[in-house]
C-alpha atoms as a PDB file:
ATOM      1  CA  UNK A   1       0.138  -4.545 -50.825  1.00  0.00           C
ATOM      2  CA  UNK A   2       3.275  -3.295 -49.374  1.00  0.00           C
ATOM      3  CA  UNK A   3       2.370  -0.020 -48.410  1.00  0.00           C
ATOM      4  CA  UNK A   4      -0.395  -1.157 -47.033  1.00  0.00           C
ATOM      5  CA  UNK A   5       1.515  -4.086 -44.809  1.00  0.00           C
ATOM      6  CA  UNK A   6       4.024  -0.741 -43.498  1.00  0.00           C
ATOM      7  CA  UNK A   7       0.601   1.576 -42.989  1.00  0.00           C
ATOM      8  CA  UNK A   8      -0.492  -0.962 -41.360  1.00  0.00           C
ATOM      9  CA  UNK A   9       2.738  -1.858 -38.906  1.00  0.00           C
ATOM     10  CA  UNK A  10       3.111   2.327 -38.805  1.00  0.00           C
ATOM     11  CA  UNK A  11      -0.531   2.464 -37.779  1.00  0.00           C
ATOM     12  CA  UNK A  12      -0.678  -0.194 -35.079  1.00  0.00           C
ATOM     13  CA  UNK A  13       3.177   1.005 -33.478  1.00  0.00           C
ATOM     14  CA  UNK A  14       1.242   4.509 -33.075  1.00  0.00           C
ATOM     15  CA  UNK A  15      -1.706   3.332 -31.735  1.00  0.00           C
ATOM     16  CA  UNK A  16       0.527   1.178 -29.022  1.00  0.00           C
ATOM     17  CA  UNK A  17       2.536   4.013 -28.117  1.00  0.00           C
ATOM     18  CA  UNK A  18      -0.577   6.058 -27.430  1.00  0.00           C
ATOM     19  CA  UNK A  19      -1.999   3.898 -25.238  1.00  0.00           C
ATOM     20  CA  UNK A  20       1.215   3.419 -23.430  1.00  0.00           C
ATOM     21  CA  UNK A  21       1.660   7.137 -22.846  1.00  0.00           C
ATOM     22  CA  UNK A  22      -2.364   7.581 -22.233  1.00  0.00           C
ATOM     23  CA  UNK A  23      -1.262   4.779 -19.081  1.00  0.00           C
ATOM     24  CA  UNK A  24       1.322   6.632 -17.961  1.00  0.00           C
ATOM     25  CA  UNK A  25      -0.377   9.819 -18.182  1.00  0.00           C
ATOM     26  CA  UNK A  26      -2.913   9.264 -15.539  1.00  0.00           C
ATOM     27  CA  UNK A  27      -1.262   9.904 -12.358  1.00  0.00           C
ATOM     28  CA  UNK A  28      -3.317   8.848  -9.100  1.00  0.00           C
ATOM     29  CA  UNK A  29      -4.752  12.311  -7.773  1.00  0.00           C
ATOM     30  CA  UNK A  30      -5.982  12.519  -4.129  1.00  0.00           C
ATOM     31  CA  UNK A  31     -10.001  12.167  -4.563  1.00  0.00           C
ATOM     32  CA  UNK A  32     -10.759  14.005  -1.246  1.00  0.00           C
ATOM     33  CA  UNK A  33      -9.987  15.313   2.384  1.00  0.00           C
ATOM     34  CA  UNK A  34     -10.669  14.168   5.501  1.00  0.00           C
ATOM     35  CA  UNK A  35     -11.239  15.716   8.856  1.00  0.00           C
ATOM     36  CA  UNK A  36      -9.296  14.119  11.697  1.00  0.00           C
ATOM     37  CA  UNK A  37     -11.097  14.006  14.949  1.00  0.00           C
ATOM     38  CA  UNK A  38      -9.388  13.627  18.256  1.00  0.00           C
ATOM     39  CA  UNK A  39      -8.948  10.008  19.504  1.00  0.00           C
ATOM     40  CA  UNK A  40     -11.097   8.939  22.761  1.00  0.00           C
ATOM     41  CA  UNK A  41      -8.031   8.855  25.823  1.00  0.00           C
ATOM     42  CA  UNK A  42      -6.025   5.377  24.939  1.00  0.00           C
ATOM     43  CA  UNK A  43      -7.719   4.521  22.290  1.00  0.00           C
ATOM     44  CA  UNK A  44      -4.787   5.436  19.500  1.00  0.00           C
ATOM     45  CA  UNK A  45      -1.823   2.987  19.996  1.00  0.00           C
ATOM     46  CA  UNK A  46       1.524   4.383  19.377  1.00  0.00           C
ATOM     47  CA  UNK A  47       2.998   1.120  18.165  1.00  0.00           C
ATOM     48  CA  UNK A  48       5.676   1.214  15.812  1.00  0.00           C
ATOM     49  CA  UNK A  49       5.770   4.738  15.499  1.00  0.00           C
ATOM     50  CA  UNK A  50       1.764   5.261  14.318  1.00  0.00           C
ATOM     51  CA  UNK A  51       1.079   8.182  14.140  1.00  0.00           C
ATOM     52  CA  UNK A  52      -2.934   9.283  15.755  1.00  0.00           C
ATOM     53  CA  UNK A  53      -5.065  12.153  13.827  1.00  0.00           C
ATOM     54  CA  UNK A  54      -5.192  15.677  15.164  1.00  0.00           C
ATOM     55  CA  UNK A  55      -8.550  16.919  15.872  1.00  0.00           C
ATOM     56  CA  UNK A  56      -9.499  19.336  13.070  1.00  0.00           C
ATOM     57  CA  UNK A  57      -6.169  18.465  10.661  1.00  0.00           C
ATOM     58  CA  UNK A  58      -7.538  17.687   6.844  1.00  0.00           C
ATOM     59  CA  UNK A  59      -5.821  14.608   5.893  1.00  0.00           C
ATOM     60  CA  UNK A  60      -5.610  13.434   1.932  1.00  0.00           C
ATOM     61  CA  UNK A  61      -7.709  10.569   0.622  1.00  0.00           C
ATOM     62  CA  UNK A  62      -7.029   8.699  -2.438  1.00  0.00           C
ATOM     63  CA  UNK A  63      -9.120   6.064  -4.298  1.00  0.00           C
ATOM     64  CA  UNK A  64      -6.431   4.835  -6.335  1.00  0.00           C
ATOM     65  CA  UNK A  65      -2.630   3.910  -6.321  1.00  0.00           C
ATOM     66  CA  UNK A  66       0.170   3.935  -8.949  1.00  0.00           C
ATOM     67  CA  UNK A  67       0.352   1.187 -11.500  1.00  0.00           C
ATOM     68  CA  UNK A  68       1.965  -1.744 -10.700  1.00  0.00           C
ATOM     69  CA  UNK A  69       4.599  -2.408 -12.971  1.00  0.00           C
ATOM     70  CA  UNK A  70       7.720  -5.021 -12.724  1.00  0.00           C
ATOM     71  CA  UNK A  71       9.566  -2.390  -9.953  1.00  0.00           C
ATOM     72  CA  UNK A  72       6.337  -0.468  -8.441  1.00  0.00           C
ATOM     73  CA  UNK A  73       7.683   2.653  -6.283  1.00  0.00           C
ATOM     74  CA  UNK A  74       6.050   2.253  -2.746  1.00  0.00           C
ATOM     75  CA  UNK A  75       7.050   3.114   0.474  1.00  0.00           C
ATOM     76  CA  UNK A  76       7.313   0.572   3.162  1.00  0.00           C
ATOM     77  CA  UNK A  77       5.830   0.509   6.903  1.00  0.00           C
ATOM     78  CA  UNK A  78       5.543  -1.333   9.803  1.00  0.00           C
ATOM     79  CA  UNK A  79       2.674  -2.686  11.251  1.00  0.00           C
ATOM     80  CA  UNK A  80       1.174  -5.056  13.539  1.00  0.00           C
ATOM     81  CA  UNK A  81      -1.348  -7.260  12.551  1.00  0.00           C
ATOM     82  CA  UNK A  82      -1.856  -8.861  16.108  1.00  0.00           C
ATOM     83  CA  UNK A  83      -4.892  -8.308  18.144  1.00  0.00           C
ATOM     84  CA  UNK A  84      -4.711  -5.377  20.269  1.00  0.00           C
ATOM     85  CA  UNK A  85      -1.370  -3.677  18.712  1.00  0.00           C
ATOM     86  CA  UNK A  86      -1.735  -0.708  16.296  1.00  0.00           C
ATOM     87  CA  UNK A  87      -2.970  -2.144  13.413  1.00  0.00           C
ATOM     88  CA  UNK A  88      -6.602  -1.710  14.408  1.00  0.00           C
ATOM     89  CA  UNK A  89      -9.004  -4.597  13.395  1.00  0.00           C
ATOM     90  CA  UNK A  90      -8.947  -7.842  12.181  1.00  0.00           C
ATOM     91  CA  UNK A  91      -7.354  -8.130   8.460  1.00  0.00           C
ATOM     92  CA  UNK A  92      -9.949  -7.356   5.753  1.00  0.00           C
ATOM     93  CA  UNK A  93      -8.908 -10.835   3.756  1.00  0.00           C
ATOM     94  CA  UNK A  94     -10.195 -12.664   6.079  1.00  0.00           C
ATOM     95  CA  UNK A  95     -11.599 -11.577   9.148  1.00  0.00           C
ATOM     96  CA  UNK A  96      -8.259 -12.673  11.301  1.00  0.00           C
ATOM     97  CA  UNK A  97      -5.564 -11.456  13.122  1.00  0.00           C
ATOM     98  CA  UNK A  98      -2.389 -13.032  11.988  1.00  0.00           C
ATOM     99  CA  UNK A  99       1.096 -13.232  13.711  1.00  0.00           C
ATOM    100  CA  UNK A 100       3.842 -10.538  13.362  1.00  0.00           C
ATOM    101  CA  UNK A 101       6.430 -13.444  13.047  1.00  0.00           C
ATOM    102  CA  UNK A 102       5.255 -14.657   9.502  1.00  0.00           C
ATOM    103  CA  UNK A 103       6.074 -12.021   6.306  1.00  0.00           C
ATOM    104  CA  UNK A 104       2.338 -10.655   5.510  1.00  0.00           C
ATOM    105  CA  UNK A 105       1.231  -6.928   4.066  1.00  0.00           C
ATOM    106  CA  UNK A 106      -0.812  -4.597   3.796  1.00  0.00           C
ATOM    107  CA  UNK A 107      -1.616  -2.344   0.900  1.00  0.00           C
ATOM    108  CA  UNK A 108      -2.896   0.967  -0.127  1.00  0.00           C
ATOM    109  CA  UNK A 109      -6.607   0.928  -1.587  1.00  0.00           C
ATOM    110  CA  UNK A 110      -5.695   1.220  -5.234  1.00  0.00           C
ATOM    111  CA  UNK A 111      -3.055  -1.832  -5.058  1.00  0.00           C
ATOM    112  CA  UNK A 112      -5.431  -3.555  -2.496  1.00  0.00           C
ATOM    113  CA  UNK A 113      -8.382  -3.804  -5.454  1.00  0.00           C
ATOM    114  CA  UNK A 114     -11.222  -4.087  -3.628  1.00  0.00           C
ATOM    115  CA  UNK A 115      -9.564  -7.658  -2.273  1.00  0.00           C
ATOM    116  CA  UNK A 116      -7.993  -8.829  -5.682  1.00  0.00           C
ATOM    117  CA  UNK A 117      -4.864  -9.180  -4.224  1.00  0.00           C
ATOM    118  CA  UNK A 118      -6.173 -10.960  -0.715  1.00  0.00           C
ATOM    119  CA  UNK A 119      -3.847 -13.924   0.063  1.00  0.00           C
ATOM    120  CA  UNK A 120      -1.385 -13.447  -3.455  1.00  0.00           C
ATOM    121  CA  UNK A 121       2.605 -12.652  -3.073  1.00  0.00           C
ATOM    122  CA  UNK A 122       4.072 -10.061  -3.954  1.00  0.00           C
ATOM    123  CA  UNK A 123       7.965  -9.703  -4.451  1.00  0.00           C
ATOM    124  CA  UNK A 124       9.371  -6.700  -2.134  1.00  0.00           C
ATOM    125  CA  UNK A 125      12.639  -5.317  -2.729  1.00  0.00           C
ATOM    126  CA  UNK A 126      14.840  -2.843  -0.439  1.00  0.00           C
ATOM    127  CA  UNK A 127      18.233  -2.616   1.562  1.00  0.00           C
ATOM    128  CA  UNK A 128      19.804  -5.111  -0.984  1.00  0.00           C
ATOM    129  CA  UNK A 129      17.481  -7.415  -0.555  1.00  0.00           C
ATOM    130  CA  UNK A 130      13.779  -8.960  -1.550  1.00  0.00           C
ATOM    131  CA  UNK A 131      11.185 -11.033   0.120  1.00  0.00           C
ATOM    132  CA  UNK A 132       8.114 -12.937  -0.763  1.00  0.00           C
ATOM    133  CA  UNK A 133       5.185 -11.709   1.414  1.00  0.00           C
ATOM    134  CA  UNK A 134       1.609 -12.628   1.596  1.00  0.00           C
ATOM    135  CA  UNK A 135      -1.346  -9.623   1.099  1.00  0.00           C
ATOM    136  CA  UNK A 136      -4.037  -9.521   3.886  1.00  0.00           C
ATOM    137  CA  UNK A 137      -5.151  -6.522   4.602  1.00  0.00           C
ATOM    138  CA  UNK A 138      -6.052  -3.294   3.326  1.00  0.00           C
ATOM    139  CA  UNK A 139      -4.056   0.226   4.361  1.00  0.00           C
ATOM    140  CA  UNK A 140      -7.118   2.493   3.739  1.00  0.00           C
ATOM    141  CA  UNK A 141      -6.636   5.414   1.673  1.00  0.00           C
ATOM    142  CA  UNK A 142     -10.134   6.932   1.773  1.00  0.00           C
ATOM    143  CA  UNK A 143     -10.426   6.521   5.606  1.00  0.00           C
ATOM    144  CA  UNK A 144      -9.251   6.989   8.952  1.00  0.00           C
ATOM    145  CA  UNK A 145      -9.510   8.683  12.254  1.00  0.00           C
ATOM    146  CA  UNK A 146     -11.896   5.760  13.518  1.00  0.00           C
ATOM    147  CA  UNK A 147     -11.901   3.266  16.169  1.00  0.00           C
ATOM    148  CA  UNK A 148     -11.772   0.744  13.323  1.00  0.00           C
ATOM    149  CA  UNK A 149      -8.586   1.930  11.897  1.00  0.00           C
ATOM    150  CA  UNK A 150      -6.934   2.646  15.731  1.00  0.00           C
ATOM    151  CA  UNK A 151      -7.491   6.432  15.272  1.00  0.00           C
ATOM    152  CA  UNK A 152      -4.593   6.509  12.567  1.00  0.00           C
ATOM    153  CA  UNK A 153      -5.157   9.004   9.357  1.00  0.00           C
ATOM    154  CA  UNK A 154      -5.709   7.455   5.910  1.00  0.00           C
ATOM    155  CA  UNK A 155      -3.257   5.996   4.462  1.00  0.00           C
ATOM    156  CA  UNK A 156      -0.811   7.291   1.392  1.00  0.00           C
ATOM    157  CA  UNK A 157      -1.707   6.017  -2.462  1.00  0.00           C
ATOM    158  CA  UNK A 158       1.459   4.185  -2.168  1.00  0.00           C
ATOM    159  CA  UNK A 159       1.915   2.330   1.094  1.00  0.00           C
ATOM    160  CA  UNK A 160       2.680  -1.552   2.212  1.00  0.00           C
ATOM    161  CA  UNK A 161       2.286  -1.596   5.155  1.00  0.00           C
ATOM    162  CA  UNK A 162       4.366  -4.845   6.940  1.00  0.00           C
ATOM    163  CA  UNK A 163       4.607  -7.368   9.673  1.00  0.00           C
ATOM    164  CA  UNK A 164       8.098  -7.100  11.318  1.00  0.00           C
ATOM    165  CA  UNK A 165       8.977 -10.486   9.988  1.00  0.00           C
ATOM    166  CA  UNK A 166       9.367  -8.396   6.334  1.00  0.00           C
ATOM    167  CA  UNK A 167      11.723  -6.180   7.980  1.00  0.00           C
ATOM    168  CA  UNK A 168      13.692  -8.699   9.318  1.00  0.00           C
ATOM    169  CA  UNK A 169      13.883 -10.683   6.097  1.00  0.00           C
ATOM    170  CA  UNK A 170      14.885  -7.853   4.235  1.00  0.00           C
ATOM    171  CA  UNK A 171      17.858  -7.108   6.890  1.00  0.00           C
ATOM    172  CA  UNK A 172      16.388  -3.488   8.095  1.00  0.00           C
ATOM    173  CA  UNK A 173      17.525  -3.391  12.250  1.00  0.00           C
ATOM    174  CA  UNK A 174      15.346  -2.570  14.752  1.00  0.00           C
ATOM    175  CA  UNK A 175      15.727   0.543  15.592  1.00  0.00           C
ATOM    176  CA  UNK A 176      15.929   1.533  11.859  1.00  0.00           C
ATOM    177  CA  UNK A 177      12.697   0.150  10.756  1.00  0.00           C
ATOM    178  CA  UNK A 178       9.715   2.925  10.047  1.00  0.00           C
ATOM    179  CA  UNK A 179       9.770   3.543   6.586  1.00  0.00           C
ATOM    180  CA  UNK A 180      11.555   2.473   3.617  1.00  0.00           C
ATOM    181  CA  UNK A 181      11.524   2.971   0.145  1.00  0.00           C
ATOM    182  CA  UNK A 182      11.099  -0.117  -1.697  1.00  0.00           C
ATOM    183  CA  UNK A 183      10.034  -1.702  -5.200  1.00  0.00           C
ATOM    184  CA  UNK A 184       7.225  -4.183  -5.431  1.00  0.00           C
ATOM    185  CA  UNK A 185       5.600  -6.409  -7.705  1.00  0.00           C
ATOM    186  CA  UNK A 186       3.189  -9.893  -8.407  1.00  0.00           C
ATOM    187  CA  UNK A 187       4.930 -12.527  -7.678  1.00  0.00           C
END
């Protein structure tokens, strides 16, 4: 009965540390390309540093994200999720636009689950610091160069995109904020 209890314990410590490197194994690959196309005249806003497609340019799609662990790598934004600044539409959550002035994100496609994170925290940590913020919008990954998403390429697997408010909570200056790499997780 012993050896069985130890093949046993042996048996289900192998099988958990399969899994766990079968996870880890399966890195998000980009699932496509897409074509920029020139933006109509004004119709790309420059806010923040956004950047608009170039006509002809291939741009990388993705249809997943990272996993989300307890420090998930990402790299952090800026965005505006006010009506008629450069983050395009309303939010996807909810249908709104939402002031720059309260700590809200946006996140790539894969971390974005097809809305399963609309309206939940997540934890953001950078510069020294961390900050609660509230998801409400998708950063596409899979498309871009449309009037819906203010003529702006897709975005990376591993983007949250945030209101200035996150910035300023997590001490970043002005005229430094852009991008940042930060961790992230559920809060």
């Amino acid at each position: 009965m012993r050896n069985f209890s130890l093949s046993l314990c042996i048996f289900l410590f192998l099988t958990i540390v399969i899994y766990s490197i079968n996870i880890e194994a399966k890195p998000c690959k980009p699932s496509g390309k897409l074509r920029g196309k020139k933006p109509p005249p004004n119709k790309c806003k420059r806010d923040n540093d956004s950047v608009c497609c170039v006509e002809g340019k291939l741009y990388t799609t993705y249809n997943c994200s990272p996993p989300v662990t307890t420090h998930t790598k990402a790299l952090l934004t800026l965005n505006s999720f006010e009506k008629g600044k450069d983050g395009g539409g309303p939010s996807e959550c909810d249908k709104q636009f939402h002031s720059d002035d309260i700590p809200i994100v946006a996140l790539s496609t894969g971390w974005f689950n097809k809305m399963g994170r609309c309206f939940h925290n997540i934890t953001i940590k950078g510069n020294g610091r961390s900050v609660a913020a509230m998801v409400v919008d998708e950063c596409a990954s899979t498309i871009g160069c449309d009037e819906p998403h203010d003529y702006q390429p897709p975005c990376g697997n591993n983007i949250v995109d945030a209101s200035k408010a996150v910035w300023k909570a997590l001490g970043v200056p002005e005229n430094e904020r852009g991008s940042l790499d930060i961790t992230w997780f559920d809060a």
